[in-house]
C-alpha atoms as a PDB file:
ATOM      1  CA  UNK A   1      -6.174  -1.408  15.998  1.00  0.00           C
ATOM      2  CA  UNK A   2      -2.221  -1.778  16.577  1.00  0.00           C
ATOM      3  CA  UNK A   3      -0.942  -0.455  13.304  1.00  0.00           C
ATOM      4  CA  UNK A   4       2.468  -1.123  15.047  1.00  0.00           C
ATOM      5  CA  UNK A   5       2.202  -5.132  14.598  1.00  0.00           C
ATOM      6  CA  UNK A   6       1.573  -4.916  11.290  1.00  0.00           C
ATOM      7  CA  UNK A   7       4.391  -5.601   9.578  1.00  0.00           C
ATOM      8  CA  UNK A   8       2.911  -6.401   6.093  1.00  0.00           C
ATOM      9  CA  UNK A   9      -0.093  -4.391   4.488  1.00  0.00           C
ATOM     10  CA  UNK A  10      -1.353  -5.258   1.236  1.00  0.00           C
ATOM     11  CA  UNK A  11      -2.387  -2.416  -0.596  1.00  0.00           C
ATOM     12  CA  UNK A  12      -5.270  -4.293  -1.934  1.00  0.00           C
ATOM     13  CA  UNK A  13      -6.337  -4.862  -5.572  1.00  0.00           C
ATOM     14  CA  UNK A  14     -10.303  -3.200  -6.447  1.00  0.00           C
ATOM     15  CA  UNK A  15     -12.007  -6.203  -7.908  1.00  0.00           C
ATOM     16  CA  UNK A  16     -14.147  -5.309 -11.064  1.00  0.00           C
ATOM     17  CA  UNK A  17     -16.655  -7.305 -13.088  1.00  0.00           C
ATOM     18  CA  UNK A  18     -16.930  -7.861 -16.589  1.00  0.00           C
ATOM     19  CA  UNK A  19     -18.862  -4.358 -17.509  1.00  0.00           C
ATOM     20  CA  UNK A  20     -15.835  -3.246 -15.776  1.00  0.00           C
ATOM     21  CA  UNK A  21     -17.708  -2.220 -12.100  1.00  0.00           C
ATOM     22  CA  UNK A  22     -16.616  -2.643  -8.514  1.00  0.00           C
ATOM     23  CA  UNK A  23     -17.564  -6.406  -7.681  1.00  0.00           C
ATOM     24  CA  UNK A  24     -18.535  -5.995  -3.964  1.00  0.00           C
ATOM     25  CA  UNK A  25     -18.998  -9.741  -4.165  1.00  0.00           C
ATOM     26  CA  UNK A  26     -15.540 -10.629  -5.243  1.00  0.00           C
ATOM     27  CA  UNK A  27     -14.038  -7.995  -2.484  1.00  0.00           C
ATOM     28  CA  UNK A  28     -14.876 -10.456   0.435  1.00  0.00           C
ATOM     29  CA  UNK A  29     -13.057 -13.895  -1.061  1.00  0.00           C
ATOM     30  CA  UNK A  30     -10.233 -11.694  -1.456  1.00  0.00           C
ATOM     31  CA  UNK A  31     -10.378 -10.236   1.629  1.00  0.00           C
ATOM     32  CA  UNK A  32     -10.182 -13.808   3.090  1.00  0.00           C
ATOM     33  CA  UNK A  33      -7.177 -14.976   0.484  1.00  0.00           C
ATOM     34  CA  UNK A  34      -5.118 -12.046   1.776  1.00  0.00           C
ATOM     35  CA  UNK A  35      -5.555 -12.796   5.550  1.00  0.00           C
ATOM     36  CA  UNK A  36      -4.947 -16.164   5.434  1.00  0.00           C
ATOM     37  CA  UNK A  37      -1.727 -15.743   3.541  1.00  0.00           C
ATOM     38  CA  UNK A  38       0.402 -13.178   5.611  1.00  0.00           C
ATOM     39  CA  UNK A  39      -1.281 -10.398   5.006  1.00  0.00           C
ATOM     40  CA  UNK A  40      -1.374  -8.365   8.527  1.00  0.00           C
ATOM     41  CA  UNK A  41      -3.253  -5.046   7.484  1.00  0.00           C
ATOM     42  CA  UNK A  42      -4.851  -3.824   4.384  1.00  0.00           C
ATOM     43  CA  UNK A  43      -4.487  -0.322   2.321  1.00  0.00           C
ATOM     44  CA  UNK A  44      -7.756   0.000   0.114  1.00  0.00           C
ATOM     45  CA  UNK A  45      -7.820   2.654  -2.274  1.00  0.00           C
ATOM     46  CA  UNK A  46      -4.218   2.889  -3.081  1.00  0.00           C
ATOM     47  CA  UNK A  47      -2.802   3.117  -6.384  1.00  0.00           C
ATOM     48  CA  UNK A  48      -2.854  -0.366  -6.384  1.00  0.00           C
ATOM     49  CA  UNK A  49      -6.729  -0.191  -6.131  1.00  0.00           C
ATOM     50  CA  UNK A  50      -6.336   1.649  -9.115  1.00  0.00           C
ATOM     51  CA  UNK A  51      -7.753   4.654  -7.287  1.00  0.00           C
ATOM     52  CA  UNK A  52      -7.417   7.621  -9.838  1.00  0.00           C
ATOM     53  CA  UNK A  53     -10.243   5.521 -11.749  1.00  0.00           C
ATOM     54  CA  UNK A  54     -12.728   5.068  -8.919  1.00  0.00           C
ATOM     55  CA  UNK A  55     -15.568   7.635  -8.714  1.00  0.00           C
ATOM     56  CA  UNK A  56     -16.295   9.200  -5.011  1.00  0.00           C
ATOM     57  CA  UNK A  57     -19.100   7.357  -4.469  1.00  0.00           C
ATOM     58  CA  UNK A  58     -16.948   4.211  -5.359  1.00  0.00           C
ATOM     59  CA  UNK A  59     -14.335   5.024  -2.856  1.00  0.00           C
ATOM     60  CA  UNK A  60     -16.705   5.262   0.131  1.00  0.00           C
ATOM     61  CA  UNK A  61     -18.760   2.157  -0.624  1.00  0.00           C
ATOM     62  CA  UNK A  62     -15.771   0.273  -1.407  1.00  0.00           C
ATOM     63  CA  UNK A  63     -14.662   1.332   2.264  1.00  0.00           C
ATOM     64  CA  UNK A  64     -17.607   0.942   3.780  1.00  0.00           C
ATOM     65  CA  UNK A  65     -17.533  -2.851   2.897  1.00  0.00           C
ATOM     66  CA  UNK A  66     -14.070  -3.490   3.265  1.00  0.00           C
ATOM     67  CA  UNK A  67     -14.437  -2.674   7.130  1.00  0.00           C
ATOM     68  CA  UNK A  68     -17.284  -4.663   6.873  1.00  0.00           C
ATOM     69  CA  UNK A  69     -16.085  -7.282   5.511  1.00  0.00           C
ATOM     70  CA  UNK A  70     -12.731  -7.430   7.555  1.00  0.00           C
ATOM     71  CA  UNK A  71     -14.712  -7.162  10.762  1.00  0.00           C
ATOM     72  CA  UNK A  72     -11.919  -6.034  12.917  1.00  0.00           C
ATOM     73  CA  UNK A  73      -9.625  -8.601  11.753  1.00  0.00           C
ATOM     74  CA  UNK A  74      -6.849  -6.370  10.902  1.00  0.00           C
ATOM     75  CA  UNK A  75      -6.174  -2.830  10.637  1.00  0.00           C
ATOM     76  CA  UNK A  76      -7.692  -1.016   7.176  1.00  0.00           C
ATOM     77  CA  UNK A  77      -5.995   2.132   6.376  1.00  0.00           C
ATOM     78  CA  UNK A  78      -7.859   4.008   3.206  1.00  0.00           C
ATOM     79  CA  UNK A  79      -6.560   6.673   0.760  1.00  0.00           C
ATOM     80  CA  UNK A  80      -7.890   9.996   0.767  1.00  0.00           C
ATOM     81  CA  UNK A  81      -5.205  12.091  -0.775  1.00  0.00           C
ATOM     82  CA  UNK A  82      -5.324  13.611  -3.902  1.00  0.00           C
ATOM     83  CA  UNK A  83      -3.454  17.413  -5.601  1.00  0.00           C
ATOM     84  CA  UNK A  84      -5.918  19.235  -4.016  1.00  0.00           C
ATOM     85  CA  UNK A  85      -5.997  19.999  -0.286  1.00  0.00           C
ATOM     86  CA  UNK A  86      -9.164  21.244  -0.157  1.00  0.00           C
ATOM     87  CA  UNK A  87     -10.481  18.129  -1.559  1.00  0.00           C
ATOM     88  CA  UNK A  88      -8.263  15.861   0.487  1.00  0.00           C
ATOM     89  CA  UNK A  89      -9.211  17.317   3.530  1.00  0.00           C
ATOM     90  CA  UNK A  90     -13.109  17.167   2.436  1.00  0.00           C
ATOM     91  CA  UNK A  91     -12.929  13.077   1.448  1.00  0.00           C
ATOM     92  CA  UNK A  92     -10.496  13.054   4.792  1.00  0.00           C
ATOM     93  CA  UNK A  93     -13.151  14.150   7.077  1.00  0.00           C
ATOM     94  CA  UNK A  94     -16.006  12.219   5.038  1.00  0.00           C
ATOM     95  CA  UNK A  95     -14.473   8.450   6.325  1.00  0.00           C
ATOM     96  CA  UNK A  96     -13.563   9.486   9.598  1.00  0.00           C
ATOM     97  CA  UNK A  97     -17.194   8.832  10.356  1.00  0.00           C
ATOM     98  CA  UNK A  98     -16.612   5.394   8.871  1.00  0.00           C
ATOM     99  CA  UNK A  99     -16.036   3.316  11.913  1.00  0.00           C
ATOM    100  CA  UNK A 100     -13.445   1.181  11.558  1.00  0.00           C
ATOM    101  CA  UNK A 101     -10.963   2.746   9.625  1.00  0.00           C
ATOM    102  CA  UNK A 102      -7.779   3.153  11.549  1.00  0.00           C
ATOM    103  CA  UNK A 103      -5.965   5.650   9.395  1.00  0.00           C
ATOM    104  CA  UNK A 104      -6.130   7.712   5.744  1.00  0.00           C
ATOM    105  CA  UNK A 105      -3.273   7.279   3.898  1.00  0.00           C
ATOM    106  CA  UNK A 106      -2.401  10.979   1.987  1.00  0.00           C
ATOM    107  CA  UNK A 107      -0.197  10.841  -0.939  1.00  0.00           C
ATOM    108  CA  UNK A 108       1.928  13.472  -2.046  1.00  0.00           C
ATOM    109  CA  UNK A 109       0.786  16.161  -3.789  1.00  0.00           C
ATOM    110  CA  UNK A 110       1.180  15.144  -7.910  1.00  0.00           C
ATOM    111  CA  UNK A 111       0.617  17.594 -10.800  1.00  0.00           C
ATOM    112  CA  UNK A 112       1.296  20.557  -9.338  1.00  0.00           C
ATOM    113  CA  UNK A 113       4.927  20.244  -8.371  1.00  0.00           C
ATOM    114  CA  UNK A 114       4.555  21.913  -4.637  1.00  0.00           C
ATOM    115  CA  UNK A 115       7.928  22.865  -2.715  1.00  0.00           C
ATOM    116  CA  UNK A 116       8.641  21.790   0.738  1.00  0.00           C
ATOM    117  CA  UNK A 117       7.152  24.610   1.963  1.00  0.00           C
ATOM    118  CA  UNK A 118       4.253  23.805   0.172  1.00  0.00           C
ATOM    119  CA  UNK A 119       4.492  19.967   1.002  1.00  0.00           C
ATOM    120  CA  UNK A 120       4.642  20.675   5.183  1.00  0.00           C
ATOM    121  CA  UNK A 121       1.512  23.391   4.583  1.00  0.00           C
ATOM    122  CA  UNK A 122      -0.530  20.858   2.855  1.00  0.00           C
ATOM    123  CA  UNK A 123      -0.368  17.853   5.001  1.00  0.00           C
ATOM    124  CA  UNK A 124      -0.306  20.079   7.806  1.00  0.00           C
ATOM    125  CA  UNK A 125      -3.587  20.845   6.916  1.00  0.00           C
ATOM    126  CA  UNK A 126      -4.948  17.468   6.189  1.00  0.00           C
ATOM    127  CA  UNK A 127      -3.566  16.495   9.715  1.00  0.00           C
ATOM    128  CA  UNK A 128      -5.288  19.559  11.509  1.00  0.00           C
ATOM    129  CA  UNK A 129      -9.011  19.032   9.901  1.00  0.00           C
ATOM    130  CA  UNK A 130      -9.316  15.241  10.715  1.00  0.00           C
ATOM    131  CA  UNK A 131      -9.386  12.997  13.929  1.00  0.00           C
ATOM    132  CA  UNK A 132      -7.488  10.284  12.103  1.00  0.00           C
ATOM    133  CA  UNK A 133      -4.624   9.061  12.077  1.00  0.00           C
ATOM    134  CA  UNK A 134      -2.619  10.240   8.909  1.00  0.00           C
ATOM    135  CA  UNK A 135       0.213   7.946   6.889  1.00  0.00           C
ATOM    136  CA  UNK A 136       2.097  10.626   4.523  1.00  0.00           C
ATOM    137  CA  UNK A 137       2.534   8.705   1.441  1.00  0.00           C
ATOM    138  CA  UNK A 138       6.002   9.457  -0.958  1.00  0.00           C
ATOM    139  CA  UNK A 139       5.953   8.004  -4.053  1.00  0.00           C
ATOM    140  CA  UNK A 140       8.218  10.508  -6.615  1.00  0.00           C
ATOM    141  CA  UNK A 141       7.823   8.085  -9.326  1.00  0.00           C
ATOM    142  CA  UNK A 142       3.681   8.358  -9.596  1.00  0.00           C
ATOM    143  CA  UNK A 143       3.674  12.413  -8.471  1.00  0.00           C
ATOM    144  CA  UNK A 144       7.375  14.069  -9.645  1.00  0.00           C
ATOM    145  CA  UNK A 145       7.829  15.760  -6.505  1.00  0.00           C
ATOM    146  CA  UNK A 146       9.135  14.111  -3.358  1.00  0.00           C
ATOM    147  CA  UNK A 147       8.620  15.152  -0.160  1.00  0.00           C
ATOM    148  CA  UNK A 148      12.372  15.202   1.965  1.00  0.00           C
ATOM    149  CA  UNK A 149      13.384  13.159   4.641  1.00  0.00           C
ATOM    150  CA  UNK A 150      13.695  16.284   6.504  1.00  0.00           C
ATOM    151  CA  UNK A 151      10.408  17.549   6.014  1.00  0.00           C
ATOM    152  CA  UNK A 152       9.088  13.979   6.961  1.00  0.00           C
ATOM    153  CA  UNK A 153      10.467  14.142   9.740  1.00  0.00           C
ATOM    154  CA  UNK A 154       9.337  17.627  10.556  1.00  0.00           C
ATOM    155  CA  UNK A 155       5.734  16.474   9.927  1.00  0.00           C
ATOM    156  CA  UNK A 156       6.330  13.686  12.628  1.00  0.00           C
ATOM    157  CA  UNK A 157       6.185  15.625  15.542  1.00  0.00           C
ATOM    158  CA  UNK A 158       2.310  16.861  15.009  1.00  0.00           C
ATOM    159  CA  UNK A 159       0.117  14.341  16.620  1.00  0.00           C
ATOM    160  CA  UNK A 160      -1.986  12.436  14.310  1.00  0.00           C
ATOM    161  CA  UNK A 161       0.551  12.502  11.272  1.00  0.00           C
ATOM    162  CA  UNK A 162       1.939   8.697  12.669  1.00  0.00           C
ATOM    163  CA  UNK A 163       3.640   7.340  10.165  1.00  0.00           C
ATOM    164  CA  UNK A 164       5.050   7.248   6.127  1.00  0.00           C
ATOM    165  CA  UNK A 165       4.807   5.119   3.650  1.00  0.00           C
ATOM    166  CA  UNK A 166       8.442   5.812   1.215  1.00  0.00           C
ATOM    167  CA  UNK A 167       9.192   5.065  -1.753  1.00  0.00           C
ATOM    168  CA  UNK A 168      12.010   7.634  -1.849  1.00  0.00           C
ATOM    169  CA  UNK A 169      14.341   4.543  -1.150  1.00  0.00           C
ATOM    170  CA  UNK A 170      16.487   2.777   1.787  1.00  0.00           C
ATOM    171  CA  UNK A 171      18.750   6.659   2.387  1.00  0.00           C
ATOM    172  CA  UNK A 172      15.200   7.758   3.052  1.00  0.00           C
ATOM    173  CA  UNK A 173      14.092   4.914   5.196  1.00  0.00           C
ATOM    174  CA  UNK A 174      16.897   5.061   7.660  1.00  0.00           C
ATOM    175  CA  UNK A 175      16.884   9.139   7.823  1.00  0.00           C
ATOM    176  CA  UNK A 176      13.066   8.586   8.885  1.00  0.00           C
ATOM    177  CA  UNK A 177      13.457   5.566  11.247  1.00  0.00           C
ATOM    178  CA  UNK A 178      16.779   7.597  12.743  1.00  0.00           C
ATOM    179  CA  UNK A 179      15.071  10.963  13.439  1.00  0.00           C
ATOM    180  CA  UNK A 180      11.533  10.240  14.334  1.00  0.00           C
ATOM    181  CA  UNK A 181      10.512   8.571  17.735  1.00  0.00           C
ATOM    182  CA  UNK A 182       9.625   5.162  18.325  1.00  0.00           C
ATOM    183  CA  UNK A 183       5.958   5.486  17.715  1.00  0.00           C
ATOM    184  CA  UNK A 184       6.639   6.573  14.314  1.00  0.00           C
ATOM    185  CA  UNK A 185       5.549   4.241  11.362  1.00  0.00           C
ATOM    186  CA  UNK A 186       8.137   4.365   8.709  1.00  0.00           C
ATOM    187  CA  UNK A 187       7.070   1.426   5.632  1.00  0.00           C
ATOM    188  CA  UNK A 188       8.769   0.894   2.319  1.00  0.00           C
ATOM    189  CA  UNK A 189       6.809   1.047  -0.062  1.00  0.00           C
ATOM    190  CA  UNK A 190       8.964  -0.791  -2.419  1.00  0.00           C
ATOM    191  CA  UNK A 191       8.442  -4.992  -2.659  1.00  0.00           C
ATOM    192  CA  UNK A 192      12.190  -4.761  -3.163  1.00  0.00           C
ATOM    193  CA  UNK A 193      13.038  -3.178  -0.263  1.00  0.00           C
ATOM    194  CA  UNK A 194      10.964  -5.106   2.432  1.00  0.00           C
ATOM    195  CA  UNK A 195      13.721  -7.232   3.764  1.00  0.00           C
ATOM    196  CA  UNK A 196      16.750  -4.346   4.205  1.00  0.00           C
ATOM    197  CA  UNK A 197      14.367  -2.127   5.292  1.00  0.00           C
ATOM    198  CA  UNK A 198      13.019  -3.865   8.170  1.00  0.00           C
ATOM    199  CA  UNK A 199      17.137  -4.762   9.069  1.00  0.00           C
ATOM    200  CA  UNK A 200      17.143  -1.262   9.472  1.00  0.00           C
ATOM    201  CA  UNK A 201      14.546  -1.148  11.485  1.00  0.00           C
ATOM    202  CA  UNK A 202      11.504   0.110   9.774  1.00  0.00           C
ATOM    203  CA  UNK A 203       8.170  -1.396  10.773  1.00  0.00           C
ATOM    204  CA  UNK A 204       7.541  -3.435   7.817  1.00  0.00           C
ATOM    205  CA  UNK A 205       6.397  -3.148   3.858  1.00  0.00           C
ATOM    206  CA  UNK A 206       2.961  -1.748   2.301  1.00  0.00           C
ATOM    207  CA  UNK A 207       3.121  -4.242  -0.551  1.00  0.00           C
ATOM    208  CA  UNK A 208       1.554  -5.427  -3.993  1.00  0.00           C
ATOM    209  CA  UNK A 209       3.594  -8.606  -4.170  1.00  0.00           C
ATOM    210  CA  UNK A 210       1.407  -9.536  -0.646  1.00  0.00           C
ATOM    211  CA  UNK A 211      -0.985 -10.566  -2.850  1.00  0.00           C
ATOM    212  CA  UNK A 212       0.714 -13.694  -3.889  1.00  0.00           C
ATOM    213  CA  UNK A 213       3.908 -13.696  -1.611  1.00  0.00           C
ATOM    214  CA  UNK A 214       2.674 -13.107   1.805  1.00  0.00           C
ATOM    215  CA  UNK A 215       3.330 -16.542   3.308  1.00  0.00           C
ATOM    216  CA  UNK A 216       7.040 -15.998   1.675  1.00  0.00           C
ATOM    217  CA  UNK A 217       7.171 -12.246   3.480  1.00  0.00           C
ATOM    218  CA  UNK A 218       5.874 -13.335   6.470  1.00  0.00           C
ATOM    219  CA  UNK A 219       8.316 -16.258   6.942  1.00  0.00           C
ATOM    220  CA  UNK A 220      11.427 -14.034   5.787  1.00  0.00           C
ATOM    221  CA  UNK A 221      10.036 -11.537   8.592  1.00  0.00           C
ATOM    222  CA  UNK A 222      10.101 -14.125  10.750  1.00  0.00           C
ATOM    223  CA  UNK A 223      13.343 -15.283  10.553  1.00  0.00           C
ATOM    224  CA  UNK A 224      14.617 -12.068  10.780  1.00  0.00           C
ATOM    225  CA  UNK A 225      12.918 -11.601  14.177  1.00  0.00           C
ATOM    226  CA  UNK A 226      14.359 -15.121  15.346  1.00  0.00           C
ATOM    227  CA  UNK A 227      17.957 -13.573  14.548  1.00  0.00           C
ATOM    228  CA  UNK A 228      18.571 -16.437  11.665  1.00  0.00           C
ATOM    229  CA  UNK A 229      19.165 -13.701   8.760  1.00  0.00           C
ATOM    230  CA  UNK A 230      20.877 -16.243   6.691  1.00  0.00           C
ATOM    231  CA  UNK A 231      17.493 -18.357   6.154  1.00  0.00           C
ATOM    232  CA  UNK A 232      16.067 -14.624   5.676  1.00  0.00           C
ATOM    233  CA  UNK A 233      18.355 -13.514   2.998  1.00  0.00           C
ATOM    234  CA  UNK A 234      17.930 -17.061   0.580  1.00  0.00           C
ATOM    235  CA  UNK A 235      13.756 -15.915   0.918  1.00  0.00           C
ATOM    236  CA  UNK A 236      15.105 -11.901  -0.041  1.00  0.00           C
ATOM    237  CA  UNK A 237      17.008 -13.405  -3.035  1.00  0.00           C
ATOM    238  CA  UNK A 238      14.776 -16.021  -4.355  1.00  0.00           C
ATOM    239  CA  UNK A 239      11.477 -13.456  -4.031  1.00  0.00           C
ATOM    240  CA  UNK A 240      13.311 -10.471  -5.567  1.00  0.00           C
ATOM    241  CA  UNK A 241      12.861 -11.828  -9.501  1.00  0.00           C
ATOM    242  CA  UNK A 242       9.516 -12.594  -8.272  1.00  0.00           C
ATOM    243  CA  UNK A 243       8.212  -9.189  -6.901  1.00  0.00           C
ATOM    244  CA  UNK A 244      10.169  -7.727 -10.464  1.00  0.00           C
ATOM    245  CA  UNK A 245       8.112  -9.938 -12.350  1.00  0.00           C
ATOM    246  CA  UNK A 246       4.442  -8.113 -10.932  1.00  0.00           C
ATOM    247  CA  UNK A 247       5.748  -4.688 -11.934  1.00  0.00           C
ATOM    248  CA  UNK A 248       7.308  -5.851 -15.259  1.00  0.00           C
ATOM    249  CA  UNK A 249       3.876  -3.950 -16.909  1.00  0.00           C
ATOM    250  CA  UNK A 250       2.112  -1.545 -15.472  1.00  0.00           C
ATOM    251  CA  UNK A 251       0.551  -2.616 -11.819  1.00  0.00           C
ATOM    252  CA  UNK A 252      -1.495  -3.456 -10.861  1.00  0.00           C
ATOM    253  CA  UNK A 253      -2.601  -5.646 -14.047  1.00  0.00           C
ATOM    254  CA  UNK A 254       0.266  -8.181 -13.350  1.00  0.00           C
ATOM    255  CA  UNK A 255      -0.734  -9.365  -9.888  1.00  0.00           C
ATOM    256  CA  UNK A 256      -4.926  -9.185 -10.895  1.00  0.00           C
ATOM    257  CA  UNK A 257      -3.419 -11.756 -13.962  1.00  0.00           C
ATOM    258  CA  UNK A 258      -2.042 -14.093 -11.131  1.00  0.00           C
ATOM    259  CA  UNK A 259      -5.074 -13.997  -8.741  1.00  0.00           C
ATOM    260  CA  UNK A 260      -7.501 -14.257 -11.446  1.00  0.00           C
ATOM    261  CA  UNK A 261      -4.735 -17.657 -12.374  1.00  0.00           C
ATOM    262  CA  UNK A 262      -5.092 -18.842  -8.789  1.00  0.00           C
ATOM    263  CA  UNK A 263      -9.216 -18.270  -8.802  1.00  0.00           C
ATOM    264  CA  UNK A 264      -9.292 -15.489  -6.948  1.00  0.00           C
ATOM    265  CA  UNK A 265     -11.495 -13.835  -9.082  1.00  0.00           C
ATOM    266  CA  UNK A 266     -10.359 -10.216  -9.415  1.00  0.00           C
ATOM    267  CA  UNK A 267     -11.329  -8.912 -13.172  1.00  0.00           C
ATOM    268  CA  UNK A 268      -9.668  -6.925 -15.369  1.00  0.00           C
ATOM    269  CA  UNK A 269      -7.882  -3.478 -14.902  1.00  0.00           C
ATOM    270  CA  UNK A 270      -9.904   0.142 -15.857  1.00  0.00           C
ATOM    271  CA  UNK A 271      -8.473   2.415 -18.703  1.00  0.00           C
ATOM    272  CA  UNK A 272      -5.935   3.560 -19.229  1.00  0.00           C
ATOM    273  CA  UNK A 273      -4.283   0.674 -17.805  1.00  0.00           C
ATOM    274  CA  UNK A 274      -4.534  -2.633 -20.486  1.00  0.00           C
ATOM    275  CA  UNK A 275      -4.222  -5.843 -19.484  1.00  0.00           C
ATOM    276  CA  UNK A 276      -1.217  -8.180 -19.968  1.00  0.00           C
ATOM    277  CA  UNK A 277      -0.536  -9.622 -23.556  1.00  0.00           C
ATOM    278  CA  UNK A 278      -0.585 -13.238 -23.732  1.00  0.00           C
ATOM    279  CA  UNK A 279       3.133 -12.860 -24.110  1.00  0.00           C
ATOM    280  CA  UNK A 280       3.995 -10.916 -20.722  1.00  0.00           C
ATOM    281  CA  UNK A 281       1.441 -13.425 -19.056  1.00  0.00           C
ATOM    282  CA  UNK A 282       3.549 -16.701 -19.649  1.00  0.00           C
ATOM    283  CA  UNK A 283       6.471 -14.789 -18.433  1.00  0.00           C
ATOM    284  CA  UNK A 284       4.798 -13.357 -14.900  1.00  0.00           C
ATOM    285  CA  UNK A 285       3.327 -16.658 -14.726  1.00  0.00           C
ATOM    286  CA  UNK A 286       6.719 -18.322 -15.597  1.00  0.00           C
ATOM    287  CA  UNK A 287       8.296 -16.438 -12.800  1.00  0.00           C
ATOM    288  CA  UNK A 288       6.573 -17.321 -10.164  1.00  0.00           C
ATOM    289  CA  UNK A 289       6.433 -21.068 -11.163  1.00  0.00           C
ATOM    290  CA  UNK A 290       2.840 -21.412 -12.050  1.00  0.00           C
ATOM    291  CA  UNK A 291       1.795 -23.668 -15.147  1.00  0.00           C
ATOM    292  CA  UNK A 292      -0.315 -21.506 -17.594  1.00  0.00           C
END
């Protein structure tokens, strides 16, 4: 599918049950929440999918039903990235034979503190051993390297690396959207940043607040494409408190708190993530005016 036209991708929650297992039956009312408010593409496996707790064998089923589930309805891009290269480039080539999947999304290297050098080698790599499509994901906060602009942008120019998702911040962002070509995806990652990032012209946001806000996103986004940035800015500054609020603990336990709120069943978080106190719940909730 058009990864271009998707100008807001959820990087989707992992629903769990009670014993604390993937709920495959949860995964498709969620699913439908998400594309029926805003949500234009969907990033499984992601941090947000709490994906440094899912097993292998998790991962691929998980996929497996996603694209199943989403029948076509919107792009699914999946994360196969890890510190290792040799393993990314293994679970890399495993869902490419998942049809359906439009792209793997390949974090940065974390833990072993790679240089540039190191950083252009490795995705490089990933890029070379795979038919997909390949969204370089820089997140310094999560990993405590960052990959550069510049080396972004060098990475751009090999065939099936087709896009970022940065975290890096808004500098970054316009470097990227600057020096690549047109084709190029260039996200924020940050729910802060979706607005004056896409006035700079990136392509859109890979969001958690999506989850709750995508009607709001999608209407801000729209304005902005009408030319009324005036009506756009009073959505920016009236979600920005908002989006704080769902990383005010540790995410993604604040936005599984408000879908679980709004029946959208999603259970709990996995260790070493905690739930929120009963205290930080009335204040999420409180934030984004729902009664507890």
């Amino acid at each position: 599918m058009d990864l271009k036209k998707a100008r807001i991708i959820t990087a989707m929650t992992t629903p769990f049950n009670e014993q604390g297992s993937v709920d495959y039956g949860k995964l498709e009312k969620l699913i439908d929440f998400l594309l029926e408010n805003g949500t234009e593409g969907l990033v499984v496996g992601g941090t947000t999918g709490e994906s440094p707790t899912l097993a292998h064998e998790e991962k691929v089923a998980l996929y497996r039903k996603t694209v199943e589930l989403t029948a076509g309805r919107v792009p699914i891009i999946v994360g196969t990235g890890s510190f290792n290269t040799a393993e990314t480039i293994a679970f890399t080539k495993e869902v490419e034979n998942i049809a359906g999947i439009d792209a793997a999304l390949v974090v940065v290297p974390y833990y072993s503190k790679p240089n540039q050098a190191g950083l252009y080698a490795h995705f490089e790599a990933v890029a070379a051993s795979t038919t997909l499509p390949i969204i370089i994901y820089n997140v310094p906060g999560r990993t405590s390297v960052s990959i550069d602009p510049e080396t972004t942008i060098k990475l751009s120019t090999i065939k099936n690396i087709i896009g970022v998702k940065e975290c890096l911040g808004l500098d970054a962002v316009s470097e990227e959207i600057k020096r690549t070509s047109e084709d190029f995806l260039v996200y924020t990652g940050e729910d802060g940043n979706a607005f004056p990032a896409k006035c700079i012209g990136a392509t859109g946001v890979i969001s958690v607040a999506s989850h709750v806000l995508g009607n709001e996103i999608s209407k801000m986004y729209d304005f902005l494409e009408t030319g009324s940035l005036a009506e756009a800015a009073q959505i920016h500054r009236d979600l920005v408190p908002k989006m704080n609020s769902l990383f005010s603990v540790p995410s993604p336990a604040p936005v599984k708190l408000v879908l679980n709120h709004l029946g959208i069943n999603v259970g709990g978080v996995r260790l070493p993530l905690v739930a929120c106190t009963k205290e930080e719940e009335e204040v999420i909730l409180k934030s984004l005016n729902l009664k507890k």
